[in-house]
N, C-alpha and C. Protein backbone atom coordinates (compact mmCIF):
# COMPACT_ATOMS: atom_id res chain seq x y z
N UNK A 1 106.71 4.02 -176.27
CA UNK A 1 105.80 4.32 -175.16
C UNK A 1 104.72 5.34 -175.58
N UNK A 2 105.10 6.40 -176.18
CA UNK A 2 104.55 7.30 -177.14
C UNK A 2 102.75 6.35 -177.66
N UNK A 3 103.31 5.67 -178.28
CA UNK A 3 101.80 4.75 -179.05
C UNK A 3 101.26 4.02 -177.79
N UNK A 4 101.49 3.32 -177.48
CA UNK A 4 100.83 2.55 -176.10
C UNK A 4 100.10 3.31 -175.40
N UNK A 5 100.47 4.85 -174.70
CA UNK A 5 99.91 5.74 -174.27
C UNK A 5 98.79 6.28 -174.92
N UNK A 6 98.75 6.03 -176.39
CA UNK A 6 98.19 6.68 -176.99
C UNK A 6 96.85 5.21 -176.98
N UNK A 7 97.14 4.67 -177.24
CA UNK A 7 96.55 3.34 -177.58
C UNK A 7 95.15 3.55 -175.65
N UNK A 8 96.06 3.76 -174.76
CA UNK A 8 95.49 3.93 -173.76
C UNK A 8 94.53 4.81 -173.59
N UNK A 9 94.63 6.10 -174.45
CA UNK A 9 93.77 7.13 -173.90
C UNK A 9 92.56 6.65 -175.19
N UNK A 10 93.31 6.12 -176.43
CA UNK A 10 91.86 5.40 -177.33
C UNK A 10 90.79 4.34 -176.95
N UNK A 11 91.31 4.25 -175.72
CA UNK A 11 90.64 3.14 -175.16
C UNK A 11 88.82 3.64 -174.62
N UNK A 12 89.05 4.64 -174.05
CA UNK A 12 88.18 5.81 -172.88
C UNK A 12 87.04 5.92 -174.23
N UNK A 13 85.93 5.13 -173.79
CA UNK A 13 84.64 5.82 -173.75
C UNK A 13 84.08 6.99 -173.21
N UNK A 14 84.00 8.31 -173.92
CA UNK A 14 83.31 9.23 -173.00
C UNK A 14 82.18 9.58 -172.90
N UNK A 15 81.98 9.99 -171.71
CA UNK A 15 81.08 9.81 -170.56
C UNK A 15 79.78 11.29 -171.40
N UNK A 16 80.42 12.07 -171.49
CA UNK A 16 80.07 13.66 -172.34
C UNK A 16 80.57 14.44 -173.32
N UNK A 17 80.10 15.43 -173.37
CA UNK A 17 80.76 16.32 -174.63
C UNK A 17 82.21 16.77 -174.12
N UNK A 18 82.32 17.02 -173.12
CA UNK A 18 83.14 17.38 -172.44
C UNK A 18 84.47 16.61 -172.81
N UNK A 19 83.95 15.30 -171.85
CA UNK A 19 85.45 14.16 -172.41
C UNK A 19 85.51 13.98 -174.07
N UNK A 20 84.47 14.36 -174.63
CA UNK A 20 84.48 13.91 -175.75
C UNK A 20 85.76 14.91 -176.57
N UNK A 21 85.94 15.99 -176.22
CA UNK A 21 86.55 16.70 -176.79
C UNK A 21 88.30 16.87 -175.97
N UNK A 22 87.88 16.52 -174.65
CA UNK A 22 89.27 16.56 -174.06
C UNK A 22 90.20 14.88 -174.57
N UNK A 23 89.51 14.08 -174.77
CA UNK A 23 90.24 12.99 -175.36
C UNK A 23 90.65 13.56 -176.57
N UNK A 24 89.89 13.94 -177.51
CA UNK A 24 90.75 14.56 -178.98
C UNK A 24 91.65 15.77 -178.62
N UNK A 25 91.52 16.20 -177.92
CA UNK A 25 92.75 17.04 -177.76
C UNK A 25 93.89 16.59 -177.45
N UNK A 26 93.88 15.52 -176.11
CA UNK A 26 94.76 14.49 -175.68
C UNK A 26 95.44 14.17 -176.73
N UNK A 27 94.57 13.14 -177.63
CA UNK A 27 95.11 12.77 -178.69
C UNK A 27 96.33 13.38 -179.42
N UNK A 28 95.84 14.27 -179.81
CA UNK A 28 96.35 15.61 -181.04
C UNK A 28 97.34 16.09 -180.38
N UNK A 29 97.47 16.08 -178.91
CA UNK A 29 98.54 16.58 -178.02
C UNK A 29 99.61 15.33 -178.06
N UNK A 30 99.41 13.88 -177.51
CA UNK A 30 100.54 12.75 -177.99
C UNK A 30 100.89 13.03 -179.45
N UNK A 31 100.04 12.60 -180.63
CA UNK A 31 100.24 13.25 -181.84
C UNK A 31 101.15 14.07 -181.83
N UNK A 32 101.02 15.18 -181.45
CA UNK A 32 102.13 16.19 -182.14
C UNK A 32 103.66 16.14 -181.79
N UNK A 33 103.83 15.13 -180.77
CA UNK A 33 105.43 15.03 -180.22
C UNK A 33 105.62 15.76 -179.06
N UNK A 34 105.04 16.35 -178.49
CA UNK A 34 105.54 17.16 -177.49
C UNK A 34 105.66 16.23 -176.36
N UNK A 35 106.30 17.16 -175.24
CA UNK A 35 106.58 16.05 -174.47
C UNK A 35 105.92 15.73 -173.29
N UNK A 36 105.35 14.55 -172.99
CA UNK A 36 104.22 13.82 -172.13
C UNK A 36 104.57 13.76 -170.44
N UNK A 37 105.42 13.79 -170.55
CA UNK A 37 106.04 13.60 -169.24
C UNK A 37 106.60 14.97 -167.84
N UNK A 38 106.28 14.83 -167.18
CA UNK A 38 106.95 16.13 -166.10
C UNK A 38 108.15 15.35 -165.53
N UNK A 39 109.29 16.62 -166.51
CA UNK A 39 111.05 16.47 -166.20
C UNK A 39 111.21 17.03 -164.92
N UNK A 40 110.42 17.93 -164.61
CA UNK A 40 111.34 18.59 -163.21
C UNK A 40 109.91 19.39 -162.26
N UNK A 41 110.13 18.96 -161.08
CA UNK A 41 108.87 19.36 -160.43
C UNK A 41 109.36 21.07 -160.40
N UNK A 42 108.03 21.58 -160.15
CA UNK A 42 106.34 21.36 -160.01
C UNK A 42 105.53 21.40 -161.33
N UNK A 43 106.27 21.58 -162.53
CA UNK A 43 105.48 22.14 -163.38
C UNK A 43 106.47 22.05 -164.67
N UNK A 44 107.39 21.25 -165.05
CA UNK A 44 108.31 21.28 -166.18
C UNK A 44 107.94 19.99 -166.99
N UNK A 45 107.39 20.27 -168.21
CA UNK A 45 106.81 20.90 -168.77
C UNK A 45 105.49 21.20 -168.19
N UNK A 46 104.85 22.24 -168.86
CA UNK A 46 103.41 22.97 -167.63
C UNK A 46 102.36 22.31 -168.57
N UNK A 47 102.49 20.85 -168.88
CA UNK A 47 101.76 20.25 -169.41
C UNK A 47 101.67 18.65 -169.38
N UNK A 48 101.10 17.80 -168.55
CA UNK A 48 102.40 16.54 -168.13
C UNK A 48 100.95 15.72 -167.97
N UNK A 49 101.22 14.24 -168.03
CA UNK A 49 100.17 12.64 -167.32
C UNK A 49 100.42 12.96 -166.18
N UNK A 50 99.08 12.41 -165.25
CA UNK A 50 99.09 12.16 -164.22
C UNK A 50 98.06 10.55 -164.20
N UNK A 51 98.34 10.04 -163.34
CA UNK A 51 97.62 8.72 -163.35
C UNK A 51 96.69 8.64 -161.80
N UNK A 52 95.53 8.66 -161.89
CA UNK A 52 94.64 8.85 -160.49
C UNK A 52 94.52 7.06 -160.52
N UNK A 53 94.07 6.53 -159.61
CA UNK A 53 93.44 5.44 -158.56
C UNK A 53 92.29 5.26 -158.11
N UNK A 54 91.43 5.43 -158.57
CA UNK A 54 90.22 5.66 -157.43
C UNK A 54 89.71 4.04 -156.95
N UNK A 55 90.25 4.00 -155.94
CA UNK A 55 89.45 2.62 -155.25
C UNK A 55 88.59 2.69 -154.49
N UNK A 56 87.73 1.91 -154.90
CA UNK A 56 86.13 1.78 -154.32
C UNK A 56 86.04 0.33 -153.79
N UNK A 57 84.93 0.56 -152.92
CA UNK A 57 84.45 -0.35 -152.33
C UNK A 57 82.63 -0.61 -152.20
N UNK A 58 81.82 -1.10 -153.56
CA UNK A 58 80.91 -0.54 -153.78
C UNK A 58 80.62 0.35 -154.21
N UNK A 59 79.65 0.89 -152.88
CA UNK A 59 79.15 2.58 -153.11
C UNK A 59 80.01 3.13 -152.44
N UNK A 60 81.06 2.99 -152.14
CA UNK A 60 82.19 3.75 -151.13
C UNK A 60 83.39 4.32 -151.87
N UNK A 61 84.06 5.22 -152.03
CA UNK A 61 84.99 5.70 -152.65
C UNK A 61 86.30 6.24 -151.64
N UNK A 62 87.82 5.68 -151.47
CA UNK A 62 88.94 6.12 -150.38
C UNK A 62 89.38 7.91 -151.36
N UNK A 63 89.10 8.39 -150.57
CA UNK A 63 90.06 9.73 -151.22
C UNK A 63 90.99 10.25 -150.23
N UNK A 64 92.36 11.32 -150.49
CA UNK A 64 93.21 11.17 -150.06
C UNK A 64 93.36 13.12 -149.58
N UNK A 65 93.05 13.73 -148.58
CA UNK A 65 93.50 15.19 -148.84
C UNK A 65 94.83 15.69 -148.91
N UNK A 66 94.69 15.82 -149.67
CA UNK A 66 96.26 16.33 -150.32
C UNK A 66 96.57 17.51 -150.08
N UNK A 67 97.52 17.41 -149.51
CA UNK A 67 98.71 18.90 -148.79
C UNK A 67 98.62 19.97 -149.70
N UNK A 68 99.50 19.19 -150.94
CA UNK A 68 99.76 20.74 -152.16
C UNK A 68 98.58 21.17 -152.68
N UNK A 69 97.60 20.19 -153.10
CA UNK A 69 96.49 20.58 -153.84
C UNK A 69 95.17 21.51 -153.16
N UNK A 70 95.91 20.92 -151.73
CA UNK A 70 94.17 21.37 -150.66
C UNK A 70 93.12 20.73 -151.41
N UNK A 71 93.30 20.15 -151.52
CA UNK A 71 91.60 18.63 -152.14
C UNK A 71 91.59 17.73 -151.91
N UNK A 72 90.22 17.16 -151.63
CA UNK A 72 90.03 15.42 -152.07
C UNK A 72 90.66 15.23 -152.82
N UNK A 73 91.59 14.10 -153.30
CA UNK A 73 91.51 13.54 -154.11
C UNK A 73 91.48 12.26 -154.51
N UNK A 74 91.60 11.57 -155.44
CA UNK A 74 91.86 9.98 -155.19
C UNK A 74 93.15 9.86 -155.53
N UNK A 75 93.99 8.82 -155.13
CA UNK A 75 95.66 8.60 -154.48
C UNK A 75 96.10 8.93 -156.53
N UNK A 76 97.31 9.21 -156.54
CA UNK A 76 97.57 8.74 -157.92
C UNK A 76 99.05 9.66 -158.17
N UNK A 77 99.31 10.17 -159.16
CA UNK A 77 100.76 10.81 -158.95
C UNK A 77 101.11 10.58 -160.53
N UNK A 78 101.98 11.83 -161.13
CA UNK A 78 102.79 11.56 -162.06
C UNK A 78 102.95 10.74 -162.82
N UNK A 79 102.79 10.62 -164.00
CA UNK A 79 103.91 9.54 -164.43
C UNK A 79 105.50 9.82 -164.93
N UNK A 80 105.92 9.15 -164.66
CA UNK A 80 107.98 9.51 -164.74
C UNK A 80 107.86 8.82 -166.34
N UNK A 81 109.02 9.69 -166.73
CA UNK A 81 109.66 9.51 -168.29
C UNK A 81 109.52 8.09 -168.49
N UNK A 82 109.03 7.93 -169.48
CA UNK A 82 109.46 6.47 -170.14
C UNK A 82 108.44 5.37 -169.51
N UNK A 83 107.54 5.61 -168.39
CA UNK A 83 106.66 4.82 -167.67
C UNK A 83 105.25 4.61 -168.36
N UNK A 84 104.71 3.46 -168.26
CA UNK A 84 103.17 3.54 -168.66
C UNK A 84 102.48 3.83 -167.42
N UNK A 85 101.03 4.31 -167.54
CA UNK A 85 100.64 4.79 -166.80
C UNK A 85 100.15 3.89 -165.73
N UNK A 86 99.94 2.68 -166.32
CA UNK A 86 99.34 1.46 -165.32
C UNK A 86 100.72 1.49 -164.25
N UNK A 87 101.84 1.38 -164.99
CA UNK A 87 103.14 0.85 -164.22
C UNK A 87 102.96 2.22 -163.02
N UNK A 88 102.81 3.35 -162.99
CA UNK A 88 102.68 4.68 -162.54
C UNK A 88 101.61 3.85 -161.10
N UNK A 89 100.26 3.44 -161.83
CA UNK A 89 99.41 3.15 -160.69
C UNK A 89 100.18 2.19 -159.52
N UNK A 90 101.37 1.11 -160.09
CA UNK A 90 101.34 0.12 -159.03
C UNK A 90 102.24 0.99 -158.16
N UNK A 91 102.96 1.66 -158.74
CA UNK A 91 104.24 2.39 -158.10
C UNK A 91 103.85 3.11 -157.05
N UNK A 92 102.76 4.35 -157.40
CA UNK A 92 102.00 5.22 -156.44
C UNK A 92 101.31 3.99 -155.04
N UNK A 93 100.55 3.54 -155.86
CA UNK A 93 99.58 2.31 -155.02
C UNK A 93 100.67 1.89 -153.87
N UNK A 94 101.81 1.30 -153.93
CA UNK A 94 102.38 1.15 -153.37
C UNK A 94 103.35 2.10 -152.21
N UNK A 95 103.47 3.16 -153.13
CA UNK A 95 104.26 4.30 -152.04
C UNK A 95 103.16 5.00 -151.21
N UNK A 96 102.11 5.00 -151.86
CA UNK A 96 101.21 5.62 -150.48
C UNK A 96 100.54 5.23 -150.10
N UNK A 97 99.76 3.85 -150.02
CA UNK A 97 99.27 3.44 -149.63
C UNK A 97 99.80 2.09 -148.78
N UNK A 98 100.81 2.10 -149.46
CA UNK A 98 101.31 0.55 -148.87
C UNK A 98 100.45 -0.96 -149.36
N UNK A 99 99.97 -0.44 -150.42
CA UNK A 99 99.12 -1.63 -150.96
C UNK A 99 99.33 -2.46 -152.51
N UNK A 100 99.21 -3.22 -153.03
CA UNK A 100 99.46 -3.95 -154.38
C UNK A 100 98.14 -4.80 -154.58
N UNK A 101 97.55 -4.84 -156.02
CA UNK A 101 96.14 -5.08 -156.48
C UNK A 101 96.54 -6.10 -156.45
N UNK A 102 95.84 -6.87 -156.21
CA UNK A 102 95.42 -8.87 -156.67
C UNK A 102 95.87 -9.16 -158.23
N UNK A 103 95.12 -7.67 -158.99
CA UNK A 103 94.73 -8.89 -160.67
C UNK A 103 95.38 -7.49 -160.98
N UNK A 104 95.56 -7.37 -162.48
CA UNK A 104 96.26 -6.45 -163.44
C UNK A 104 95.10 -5.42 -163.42
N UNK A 105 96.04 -4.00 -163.35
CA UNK A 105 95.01 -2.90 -163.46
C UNK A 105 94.35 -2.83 -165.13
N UNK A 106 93.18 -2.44 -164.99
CA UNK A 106 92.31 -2.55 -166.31
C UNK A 106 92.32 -1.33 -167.13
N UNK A 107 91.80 -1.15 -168.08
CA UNK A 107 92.20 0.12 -168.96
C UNK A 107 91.65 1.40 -168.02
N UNK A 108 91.98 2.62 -168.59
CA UNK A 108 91.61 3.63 -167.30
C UNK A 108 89.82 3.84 -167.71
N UNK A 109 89.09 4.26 -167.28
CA UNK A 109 87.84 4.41 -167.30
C UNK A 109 87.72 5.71 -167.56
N UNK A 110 88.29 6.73 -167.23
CA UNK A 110 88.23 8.64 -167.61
C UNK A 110 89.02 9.13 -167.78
N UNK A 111 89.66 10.29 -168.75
CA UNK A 111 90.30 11.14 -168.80
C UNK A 111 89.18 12.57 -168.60
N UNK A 112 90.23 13.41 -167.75
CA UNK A 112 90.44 14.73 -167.68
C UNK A 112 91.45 15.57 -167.63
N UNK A 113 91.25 16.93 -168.19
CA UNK A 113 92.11 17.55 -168.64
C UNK A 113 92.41 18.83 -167.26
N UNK A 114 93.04 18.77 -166.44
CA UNK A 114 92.34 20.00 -165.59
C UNK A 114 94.01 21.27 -165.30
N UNK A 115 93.28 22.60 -165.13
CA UNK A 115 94.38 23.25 -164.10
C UNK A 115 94.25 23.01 -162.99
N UNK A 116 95.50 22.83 -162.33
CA UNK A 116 96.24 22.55 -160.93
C UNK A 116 95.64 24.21 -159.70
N UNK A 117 95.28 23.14 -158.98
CA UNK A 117 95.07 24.63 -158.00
C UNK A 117 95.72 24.29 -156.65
N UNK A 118 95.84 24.94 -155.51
CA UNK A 118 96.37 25.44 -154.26
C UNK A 118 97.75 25.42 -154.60
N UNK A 119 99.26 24.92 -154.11
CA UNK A 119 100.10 25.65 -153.58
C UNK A 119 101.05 24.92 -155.03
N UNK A 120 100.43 24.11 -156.48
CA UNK A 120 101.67 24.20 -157.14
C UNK A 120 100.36 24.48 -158.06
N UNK A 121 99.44 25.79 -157.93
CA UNK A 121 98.68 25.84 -158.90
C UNK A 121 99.50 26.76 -160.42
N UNK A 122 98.57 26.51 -161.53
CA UNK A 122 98.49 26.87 -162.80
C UNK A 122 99.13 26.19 -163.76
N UNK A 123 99.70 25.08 -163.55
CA UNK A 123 100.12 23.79 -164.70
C UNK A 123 98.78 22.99 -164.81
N UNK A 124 98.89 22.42 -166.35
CA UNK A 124 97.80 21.47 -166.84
C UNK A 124 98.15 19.93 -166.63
N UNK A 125 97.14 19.15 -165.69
CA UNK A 125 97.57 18.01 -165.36
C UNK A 125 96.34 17.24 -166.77
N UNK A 126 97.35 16.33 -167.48
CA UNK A 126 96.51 15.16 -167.94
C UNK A 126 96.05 14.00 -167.40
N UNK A 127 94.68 13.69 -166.79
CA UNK A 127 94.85 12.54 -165.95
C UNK A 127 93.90 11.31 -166.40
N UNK A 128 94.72 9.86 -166.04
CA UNK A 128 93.84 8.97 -166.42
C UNK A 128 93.65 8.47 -165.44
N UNK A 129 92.15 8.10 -165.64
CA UNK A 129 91.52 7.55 -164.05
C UNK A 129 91.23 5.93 -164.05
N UNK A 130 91.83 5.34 -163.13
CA UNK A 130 91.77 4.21 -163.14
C UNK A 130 90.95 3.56 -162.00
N UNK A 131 90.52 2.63 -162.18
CA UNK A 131 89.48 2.22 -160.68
C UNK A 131 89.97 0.83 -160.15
N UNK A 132 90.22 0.69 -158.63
CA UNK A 132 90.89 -0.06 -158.35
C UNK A 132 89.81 -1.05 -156.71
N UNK A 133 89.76 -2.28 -156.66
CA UNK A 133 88.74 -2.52 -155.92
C UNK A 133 89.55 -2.53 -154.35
N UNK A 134 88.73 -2.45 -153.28
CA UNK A 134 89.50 -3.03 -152.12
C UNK A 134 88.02 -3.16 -150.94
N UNK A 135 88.69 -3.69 -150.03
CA UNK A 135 88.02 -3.40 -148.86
C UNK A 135 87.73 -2.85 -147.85
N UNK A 136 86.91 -2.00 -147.64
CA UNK A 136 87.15 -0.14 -146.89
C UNK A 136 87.37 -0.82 -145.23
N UNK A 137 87.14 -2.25 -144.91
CA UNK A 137 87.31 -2.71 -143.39
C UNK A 137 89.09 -2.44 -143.50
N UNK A 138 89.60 -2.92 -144.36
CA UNK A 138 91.34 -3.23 -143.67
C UNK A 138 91.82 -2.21 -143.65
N UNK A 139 93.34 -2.20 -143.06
CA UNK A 139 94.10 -0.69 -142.29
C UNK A 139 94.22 -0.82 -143.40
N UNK A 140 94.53 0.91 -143.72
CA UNK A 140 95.46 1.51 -145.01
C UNK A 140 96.58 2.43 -144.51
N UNK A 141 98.10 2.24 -144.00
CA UNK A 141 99.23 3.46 -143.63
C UNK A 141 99.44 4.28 -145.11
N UNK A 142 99.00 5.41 -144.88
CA UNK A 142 98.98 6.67 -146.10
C UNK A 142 100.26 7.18 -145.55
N UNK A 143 100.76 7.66 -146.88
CA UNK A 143 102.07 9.01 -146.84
C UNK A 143 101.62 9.91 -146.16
N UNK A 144 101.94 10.44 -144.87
CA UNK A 144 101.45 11.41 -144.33
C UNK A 144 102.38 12.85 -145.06
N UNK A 145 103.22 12.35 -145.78
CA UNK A 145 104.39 13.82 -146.71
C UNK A 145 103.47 14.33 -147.83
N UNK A 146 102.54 13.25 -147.91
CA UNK A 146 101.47 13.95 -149.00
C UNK A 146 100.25 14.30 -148.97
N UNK A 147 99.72 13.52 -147.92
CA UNK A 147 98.16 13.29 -147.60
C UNK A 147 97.93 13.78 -145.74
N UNK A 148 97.28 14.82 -145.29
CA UNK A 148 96.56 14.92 -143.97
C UNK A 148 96.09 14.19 -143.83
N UNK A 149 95.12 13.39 -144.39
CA UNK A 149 94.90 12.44 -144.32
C UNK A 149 93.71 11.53 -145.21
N UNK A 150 93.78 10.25 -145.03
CA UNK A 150 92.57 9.63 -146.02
C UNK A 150 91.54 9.00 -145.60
N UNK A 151 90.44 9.34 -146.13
CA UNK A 151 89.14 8.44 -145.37
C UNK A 151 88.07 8.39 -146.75
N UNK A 152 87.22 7.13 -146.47
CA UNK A 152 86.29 6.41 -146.84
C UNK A 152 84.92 7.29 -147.28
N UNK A 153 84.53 7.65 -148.02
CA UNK A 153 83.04 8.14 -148.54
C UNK A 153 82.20 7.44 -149.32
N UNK A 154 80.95 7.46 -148.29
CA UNK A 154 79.80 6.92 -149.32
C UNK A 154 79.76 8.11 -150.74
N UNK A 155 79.76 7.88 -151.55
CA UNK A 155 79.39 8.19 -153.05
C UNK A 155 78.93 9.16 -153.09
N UNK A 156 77.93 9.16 -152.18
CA UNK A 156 76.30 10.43 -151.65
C UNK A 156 77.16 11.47 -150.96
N UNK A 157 78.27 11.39 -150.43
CA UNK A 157 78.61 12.34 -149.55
C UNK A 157 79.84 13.04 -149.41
N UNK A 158 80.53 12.70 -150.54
CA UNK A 158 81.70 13.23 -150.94
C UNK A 158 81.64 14.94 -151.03
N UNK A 159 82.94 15.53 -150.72
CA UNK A 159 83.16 16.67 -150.46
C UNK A 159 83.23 17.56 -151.38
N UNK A 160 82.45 17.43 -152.56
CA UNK A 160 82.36 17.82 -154.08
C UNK A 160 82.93 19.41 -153.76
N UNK A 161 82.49 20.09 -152.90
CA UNK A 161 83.18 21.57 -152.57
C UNK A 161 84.69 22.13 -152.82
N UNK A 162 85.01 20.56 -151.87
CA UNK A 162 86.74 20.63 -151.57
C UNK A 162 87.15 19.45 -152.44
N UNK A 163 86.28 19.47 -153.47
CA UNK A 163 87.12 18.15 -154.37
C UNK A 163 87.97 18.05 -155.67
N UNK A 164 88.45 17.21 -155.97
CA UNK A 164 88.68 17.49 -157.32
C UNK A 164 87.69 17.80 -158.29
N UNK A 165 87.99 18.50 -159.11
CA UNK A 165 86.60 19.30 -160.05
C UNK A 165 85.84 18.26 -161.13
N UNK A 166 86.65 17.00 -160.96
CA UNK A 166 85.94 15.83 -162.13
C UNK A 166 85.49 15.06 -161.42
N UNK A 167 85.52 15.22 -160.01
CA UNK A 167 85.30 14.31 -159.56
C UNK A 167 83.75 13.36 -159.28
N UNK A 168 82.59 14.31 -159.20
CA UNK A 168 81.16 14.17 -159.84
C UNK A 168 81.15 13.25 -160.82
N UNK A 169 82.28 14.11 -161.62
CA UNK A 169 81.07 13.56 -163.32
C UNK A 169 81.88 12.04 -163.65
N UNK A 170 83.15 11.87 -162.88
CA UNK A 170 83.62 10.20 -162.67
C UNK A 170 82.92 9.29 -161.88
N UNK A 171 82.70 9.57 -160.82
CA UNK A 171 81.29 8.87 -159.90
C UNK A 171 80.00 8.71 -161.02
N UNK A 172 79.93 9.81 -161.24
CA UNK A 172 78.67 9.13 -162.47
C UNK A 172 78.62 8.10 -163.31
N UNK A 173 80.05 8.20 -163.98
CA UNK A 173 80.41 7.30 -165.31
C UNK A 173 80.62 5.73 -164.58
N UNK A 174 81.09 5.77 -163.36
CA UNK A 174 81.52 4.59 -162.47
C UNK A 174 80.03 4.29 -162.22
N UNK A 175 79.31 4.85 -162.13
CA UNK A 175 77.48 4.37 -161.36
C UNK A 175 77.01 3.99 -162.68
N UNK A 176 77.44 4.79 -163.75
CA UNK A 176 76.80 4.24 -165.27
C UNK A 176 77.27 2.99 -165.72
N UNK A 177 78.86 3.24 -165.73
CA UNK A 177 79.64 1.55 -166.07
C UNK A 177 78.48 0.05 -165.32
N UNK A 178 78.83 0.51 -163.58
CA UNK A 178 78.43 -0.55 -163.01
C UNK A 178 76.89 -0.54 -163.50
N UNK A 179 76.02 0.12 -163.52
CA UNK A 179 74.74 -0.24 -164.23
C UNK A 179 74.74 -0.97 -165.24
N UNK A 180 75.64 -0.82 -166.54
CA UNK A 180 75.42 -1.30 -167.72
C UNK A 180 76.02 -3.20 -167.33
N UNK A 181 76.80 -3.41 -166.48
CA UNK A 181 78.11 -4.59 -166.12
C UNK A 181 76.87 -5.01 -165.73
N UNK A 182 75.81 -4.27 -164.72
CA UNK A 182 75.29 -5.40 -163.84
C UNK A 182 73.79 -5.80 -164.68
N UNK A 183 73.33 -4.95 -165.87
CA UNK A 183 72.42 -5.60 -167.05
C UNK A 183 73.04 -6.57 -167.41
N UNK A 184 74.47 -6.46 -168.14
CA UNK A 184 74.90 -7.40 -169.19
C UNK A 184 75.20 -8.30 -167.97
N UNK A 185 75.97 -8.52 -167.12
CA UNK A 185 75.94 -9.90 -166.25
C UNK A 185 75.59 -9.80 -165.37
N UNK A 186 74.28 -10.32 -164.84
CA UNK A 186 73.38 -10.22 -163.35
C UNK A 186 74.09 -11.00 -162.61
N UNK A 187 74.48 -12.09 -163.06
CA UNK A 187 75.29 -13.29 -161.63
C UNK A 187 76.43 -12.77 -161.96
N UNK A 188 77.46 -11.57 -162.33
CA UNK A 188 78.78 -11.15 -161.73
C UNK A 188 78.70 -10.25 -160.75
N UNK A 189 80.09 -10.98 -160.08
CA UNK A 189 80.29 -9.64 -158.71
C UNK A 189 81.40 -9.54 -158.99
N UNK A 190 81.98 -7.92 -158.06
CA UNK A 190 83.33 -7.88 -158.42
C UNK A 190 84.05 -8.62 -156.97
N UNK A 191 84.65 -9.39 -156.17
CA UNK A 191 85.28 -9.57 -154.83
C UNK A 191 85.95 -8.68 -153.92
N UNK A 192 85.17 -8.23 -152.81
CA UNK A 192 85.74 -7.86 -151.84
C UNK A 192 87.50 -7.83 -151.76
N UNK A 193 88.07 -7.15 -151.27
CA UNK A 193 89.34 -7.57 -150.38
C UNK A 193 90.39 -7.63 -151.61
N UNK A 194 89.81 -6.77 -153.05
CA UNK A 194 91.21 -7.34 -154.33
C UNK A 194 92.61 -6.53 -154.36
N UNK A 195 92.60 -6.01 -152.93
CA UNK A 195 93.70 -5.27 -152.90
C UNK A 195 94.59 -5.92 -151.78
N UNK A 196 95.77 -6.04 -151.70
CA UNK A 196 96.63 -6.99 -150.44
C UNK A 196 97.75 -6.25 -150.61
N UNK A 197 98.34 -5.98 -149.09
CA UNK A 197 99.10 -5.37 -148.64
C UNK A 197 100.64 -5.55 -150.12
N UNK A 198 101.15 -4.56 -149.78
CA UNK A 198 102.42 -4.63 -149.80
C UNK A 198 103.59 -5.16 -149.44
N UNK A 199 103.51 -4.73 -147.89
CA UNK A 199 104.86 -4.63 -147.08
C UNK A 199 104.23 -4.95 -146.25
């Protein structure tokens, strides 16, 4: 699992100098053996994957305010021992949202490296950001044990204040991706609605 993970974060084009250097660290961090995973909440080891979600709808982005963190964020969670991180997305996708993607999640689009802030702050979360499509019309039942609650933002109007701190410069790379997708194929779209319930 060790290489696959690793294979995953070689995947990430970055966006800046920034990612440019937090992926080689990533790297050098799988590399060295230590261990990838959080054994015991909140913070064992104070260095652990996390796997984000961000599903969009267009120019629309679902984020989730999160209890412990006090932030926007987009849905996502941990990954458990021995898990890939995609397997992490369907698992989360499913426990809090109550939802399961249509097609196979695609490689992650960003890593960031960040400290944890509000009520389990000062552990380093590793996170890979994955982008997931849906349709901002249908119900979504959220974990209310984790989330006050979740709602829909145009792109333009996200709560960058109260947000996660990458969360800007991923909207960018997502506005850059889809720019470059919609040069190289003018007659592709992505479909409405690629997310269907769960339960």
């Amino acid at each position: 699992m060790r290489q696959q993970i690793r294979q995953e974060v070689a995947t990430i084009v970055p966006l800046d100098e920034l990612e440019r250097g937090q992926l080689a660290d990533t790297l050098a961090w799988i590399d060295s053996g230590a261990e990838l995973f959080r054994l015991a909440k909140p913070a064992t080891p104070p260095k652990h994957l996390v796997a984000y979600f961000v599903v969009v709808d267009e120019d629309h982005v679902l984020l989730v305010d999160h209890r412990n963190a006090q932030l926007w964020l987009p849905p996502g969670g941990h990954v458990d021992p021995g898990e890939h991180p995609r397997t992490t997305v369907l698992r989360e996708l499913a426990e809090e949202l109550g939802l399961a993607p249509a097609h196979p999640v695609a490689a992650p689009l960003m890593l960031t490296v960040t400290t944890t802030v509000g009520l389990t702050a000062g552990h380093t979360d590793v996170s890979l950001w994955y982008v997931l499509h849906a349709d901002r019309r249908q119900q979504i039942i959220h974990d209310e044990t984790e989330f006050s609650s979740i709602r829909w933002f145009a792109f333009d109007e996200v709560p960058f204040e109260r947000g996660e701190p990458h969360l800007r410069r991923f909207l960018a790379k997502l506005r850059q991706q889809a720019a470059g997708a919609a040069r190289a194929l003018s007659s592709a779209s992505t479909p409405s609605g690629a997310i269907a319930r769960a339960r």
